[in-house]
Protein backbone atom coordinates (compact mmCIF):
# COMPACT_ATOMS: atom_id res chain seq x y z
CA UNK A 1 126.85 115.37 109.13
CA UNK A 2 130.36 113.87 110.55
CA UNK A 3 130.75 112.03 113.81
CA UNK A 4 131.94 115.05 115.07
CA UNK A 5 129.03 116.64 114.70
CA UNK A 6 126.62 113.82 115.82
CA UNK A 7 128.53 113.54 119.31
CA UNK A 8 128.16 116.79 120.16
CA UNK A 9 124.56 116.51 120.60
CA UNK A 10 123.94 113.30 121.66
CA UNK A 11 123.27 114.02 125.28
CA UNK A 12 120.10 115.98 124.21
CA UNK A 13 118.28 112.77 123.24
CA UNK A 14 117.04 110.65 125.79
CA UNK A 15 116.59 106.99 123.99
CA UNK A 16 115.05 103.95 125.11
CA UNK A 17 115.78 102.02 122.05
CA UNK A 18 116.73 102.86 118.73
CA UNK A 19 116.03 106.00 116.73
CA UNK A 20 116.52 105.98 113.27
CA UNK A 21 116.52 109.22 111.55
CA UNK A 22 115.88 108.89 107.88
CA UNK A 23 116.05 110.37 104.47
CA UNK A 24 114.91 109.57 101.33
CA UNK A 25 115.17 110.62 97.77
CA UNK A 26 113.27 109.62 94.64
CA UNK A 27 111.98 109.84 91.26
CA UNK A 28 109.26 111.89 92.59
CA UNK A 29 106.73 112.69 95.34
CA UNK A 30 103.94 109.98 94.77
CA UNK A 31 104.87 106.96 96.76
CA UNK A 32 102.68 104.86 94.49
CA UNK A 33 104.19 105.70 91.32
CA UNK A 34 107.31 106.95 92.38
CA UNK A 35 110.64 104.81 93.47
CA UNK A 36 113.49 105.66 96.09
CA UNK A 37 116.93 106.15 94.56
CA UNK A 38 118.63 107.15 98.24
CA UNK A 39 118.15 106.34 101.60
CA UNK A 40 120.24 107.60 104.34
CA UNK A 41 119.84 106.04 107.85
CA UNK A 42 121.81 107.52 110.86
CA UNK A 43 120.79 104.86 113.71
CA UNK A 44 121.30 105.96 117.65
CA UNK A 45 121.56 104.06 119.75
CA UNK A 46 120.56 104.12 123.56
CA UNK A 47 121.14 105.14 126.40
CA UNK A 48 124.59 107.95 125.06
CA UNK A 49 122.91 108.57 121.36
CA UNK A 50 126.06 106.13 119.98
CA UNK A 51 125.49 105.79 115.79
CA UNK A 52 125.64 103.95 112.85
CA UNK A 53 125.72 105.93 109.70
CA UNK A 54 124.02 103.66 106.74
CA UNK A 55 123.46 105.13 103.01
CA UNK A 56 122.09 103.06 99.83
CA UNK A 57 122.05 103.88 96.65
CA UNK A 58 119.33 102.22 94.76
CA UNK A 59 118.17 101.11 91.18
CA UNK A 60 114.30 102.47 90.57
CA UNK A 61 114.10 100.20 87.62
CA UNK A 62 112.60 103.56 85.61
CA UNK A 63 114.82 107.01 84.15
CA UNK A 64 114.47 109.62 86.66
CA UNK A 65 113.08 112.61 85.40
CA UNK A 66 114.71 115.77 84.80
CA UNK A 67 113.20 117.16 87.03
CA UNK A 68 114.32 115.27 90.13
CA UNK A 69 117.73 115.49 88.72
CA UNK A 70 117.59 119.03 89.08
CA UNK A 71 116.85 118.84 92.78
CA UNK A 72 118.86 115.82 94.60
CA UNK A 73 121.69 115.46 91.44
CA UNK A 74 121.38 111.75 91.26
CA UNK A 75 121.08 110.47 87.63
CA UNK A 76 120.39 107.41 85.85
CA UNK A 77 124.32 106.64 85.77
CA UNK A 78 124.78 107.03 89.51
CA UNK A 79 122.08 104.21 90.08
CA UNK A 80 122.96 101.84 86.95
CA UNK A 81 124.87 99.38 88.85
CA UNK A 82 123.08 99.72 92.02
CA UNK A 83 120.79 96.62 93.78
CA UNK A 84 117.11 97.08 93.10
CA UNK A 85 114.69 98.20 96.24
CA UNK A 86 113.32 94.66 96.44
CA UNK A 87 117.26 93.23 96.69
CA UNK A 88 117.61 95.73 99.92
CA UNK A 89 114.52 94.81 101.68
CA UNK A 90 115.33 91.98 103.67
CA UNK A 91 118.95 94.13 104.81
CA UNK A 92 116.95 97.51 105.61
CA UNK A 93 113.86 95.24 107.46
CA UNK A 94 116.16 94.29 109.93
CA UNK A 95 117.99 97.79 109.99
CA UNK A 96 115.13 99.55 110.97
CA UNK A 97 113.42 96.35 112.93
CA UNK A 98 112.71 98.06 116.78
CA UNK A 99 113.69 101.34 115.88
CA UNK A 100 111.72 104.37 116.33
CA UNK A 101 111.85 106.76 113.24
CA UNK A 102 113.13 110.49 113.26
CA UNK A 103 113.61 112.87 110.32
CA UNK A 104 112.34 115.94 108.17
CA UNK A 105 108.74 115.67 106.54
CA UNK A 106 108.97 111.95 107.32
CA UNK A 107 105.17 111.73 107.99
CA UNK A 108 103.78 113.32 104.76
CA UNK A 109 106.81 111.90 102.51
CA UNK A 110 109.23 109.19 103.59
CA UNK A 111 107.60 106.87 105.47
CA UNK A 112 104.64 106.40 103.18
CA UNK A 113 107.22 106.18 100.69
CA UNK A 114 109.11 103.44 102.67
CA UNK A 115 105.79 101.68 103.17
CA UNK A 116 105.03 101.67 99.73
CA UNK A 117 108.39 100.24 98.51
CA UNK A 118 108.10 97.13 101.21
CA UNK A 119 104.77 96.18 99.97
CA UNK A 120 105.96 96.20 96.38
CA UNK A 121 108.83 94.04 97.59
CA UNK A 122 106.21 91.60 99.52
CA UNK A 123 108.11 92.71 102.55
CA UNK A 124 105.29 92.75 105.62
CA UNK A 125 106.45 95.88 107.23
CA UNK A 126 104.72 97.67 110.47
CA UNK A 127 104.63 101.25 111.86
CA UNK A 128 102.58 99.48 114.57
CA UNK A 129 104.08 100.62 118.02
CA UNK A 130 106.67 102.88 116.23
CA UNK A 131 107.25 106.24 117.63
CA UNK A 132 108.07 109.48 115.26
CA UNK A 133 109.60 112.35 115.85
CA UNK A 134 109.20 114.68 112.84
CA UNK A 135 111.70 117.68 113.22
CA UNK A 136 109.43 119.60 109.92
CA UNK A 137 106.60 119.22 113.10
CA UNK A 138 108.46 121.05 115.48
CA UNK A 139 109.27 123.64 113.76
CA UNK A 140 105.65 123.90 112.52
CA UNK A 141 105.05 124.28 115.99
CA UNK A 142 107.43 126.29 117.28
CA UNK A 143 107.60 128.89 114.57
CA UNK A 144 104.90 131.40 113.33
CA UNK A 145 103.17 129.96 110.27
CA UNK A 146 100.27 132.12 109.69
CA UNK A 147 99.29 134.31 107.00
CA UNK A 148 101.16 137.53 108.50
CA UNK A 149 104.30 135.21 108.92
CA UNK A 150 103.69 133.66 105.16
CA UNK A 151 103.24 137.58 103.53
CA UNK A 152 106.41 138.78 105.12
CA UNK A 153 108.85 135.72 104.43
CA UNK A 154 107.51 135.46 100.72
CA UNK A 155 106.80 138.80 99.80
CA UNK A 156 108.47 141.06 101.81
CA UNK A 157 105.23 142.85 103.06
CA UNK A 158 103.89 143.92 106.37
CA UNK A 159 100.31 142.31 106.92
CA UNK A 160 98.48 145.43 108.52
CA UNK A 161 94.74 144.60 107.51
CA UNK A 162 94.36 140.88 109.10
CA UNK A 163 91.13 139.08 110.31
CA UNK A 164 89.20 140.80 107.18
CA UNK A 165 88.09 138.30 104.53
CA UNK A 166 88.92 140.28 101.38
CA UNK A 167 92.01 141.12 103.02
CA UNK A 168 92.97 137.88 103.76
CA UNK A 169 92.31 136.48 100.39
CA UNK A 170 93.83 139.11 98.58
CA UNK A 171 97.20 138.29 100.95
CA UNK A 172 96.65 134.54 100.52
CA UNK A 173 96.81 135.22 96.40
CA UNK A 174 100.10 137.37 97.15
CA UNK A 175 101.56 134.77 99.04
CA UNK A 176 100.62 131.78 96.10
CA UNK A 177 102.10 134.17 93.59
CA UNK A 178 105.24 134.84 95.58
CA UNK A 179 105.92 130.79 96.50
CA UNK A 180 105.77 129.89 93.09
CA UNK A 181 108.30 132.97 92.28
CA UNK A 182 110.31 131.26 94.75
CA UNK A 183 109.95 127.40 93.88
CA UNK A 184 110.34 126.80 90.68
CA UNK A 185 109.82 122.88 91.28
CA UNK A 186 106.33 123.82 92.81
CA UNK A 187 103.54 121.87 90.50
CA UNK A 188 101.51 124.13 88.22
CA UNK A 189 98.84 122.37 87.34
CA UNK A 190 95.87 121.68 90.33
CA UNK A 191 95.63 118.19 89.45
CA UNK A 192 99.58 117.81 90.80
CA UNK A 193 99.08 120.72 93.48
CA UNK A 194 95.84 118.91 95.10
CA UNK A 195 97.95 115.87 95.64
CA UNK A 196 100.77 118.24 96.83
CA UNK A 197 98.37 120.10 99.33
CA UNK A 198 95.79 117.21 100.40
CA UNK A 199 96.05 115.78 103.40
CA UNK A 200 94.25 112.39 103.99
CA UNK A 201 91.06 111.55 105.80
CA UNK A 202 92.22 109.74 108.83
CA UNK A 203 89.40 107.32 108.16
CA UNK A 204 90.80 106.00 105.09
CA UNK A 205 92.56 102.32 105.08
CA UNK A 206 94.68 102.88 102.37
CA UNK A 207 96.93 105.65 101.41
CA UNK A 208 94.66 106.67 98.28
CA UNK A 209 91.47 106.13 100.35
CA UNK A 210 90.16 103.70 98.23
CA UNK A 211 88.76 101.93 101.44
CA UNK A 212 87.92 103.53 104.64
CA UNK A 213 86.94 101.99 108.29
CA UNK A 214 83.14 102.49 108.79
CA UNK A 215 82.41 101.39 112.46
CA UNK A 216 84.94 98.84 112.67
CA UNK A 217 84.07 97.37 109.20
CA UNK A 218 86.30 97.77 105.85
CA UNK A 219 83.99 99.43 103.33
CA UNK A 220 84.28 100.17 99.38
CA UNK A 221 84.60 104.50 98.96
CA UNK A 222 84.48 104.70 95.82
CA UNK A 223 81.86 104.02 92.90
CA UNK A 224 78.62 101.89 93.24
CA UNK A 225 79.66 100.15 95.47
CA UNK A 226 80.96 103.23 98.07
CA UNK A 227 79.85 101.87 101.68
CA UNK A 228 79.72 98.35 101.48
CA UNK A 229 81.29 96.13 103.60
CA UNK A 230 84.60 94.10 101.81
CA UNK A 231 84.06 90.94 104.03
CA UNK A 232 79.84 90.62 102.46
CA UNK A 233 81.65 91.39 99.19
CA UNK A 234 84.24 88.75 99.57
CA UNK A 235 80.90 86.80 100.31
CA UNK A 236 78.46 87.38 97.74
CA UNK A 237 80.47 89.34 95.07
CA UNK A 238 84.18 88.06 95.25
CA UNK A 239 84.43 89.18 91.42
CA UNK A 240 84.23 93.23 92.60
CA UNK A 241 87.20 92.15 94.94
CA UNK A 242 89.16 90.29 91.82
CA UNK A 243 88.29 93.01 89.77
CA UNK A 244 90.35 95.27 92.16
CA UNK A 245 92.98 93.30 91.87
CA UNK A 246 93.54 93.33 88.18
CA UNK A 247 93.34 96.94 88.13
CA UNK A 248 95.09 99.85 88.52
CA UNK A 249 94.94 100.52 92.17
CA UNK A 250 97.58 100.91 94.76
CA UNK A 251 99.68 98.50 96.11
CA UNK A 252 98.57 98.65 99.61
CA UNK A 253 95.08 98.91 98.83
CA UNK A 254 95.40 95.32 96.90
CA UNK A 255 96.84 94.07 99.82
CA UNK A 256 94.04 94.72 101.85
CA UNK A 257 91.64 93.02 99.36
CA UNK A 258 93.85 90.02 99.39
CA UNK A 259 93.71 89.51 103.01
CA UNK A 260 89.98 89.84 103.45
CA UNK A 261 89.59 87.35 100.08
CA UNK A 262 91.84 84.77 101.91
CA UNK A 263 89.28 85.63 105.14
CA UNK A 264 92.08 86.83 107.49
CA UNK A 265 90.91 89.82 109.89
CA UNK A 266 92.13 92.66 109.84
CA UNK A 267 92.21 94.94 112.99
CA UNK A 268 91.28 99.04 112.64
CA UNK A 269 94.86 99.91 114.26
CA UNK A 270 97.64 99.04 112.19
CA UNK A 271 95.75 98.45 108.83
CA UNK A 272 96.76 101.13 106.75
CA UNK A 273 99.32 104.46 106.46
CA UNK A 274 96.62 106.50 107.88
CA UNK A 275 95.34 104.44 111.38
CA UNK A 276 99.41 103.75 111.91
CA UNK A 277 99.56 107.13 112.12
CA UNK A 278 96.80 108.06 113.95
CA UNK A 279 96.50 110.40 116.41
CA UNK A 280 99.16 112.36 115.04
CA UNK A 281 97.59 115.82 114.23
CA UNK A 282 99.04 117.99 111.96
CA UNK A 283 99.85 121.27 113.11
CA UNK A 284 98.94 123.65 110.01
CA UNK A 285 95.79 122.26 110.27
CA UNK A 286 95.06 123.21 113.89
């Protein structure tokens, strides 16, 4: 988008402080294995919508897969020379420090993946007070998205038998069969599609829901130990806590651990991806 372009709609915004509106592109979709390769800031500024275009280029420190290639263009060459995520931080912390975020999908995709990339770059950044405005929301909204809507973009096909259950399935089949006709990037296998699909239980702490808030307390929700408390398990087991730490769990959700093992408190807003969200529903759902 030019300057041009940008000025022309300014006046539609009314701003208080900062919105960034942000994209990202990466190896992949899982922000805990996956790395950002591009990241594309346009910053207005209030009160007129004034802004600051900002793009990065960045070394994942892994190949990108074929696969990604394919999609966004950017290959291994493009990034050789480029600083790594962890070089950036400190730059794009105080980019984005008081801004509100905008942008496409940003709740499901970029800003877990932005989260993600600070903690692995020890980088304490907060969605706490941050406002979103997620234009993929919107238009969720705004537009039809039901099954009748789905059958006709994907297939071409008048939905005439609705509110039936057989007919419904049957359509819902249909419409599977005709987005994977039309995506070809669309994951195959259910292990990949569950992750694509899922949403997250807005009780969980951590983005894989490794820990969840269970009246007020940090519990274990997973294993043997699903429902106890991590601050009596800092207590009497500190070991289970250690073990978590040497394993392969998420960055965010070792983070966690280390704060209750070094006995700071940790408050039920703010903790994780899913309570800085919350209170954001999502729209498909309702």
């Amino acid at each position: 988008m030019v300057p041009s372009q940008l000025e022309t709609y300014m006046h539609k915004w009314q701003l208080d402080r900062p919105l960034a509106v942000f994209d990202i592109e990466a190896t992949g979709i899982n922000p805990r294995t996956d790395r950002i390769i591009e990241l594309s800031i346009i910053k207005l500024m209030p009160p007129k919508g004034e802004h600051q275009l900002h793009s990065f280029l960045i070394n994942p420190g892994m190949p990108i897969p074929p696969e990604s290639i394919a999609i966004h263009g950017i290959t291994d060459a493009d990034v050789a020379d480029k600083p790594l995520f962890k070089t950036l931080a400190p730059e794009l912390y105080r980019l984005l420090d008081g801004c509100d975020f905008g942008g496409y999908n940003i709740i499901r995709f970029d800003i877990p993946m932005l989260i993600e990339e600070f903690l692995r770059a020890s980088v304490n950044f907060s969605m706490d007070g941050r406002r979103l405005v997620d234009a993929q929301r919107i238009f969720h909204k705004r537009e039809p998205r039901d099954l009748k809507a789905a059958l006709q973009f994907y297939c071409g096909e008048l939905f005439l038998e609705g509110h039936r259950a057989e007919a419904d399935a049957l359509a819902t089949v249909r419409v599977l069969e005709g987005q994977f006709a039309k995506y070809s990037d669309l994951p195959r296998n259910l292990d990949d599609l569950d992750k694509y699909c899922n949403l997250r239980d807005p009780t969980w702490v951590d983005r894989d829901g490794k820990l969840r808030w269970t009246n007020g307390e940090i519990t274990i929700n997973f294993g043997k130990k699903k429902g106890e408390r991590l601050t009596e398990l800092a207590r009497v087991d500190p070991g289970f806590l250690k073990w978590i730490l040497k394993s392969d769990f998420a960055s965010d959700t070792k983070a966690i651990v280390t704060k209750i093992l070094e006995g700071k408190k940790i408050d039920p807003i703010g903790a994780g991806i899913a309570d800085q969200l919350a209170g954001l529903k999502d729209p498909e759902a309702e």
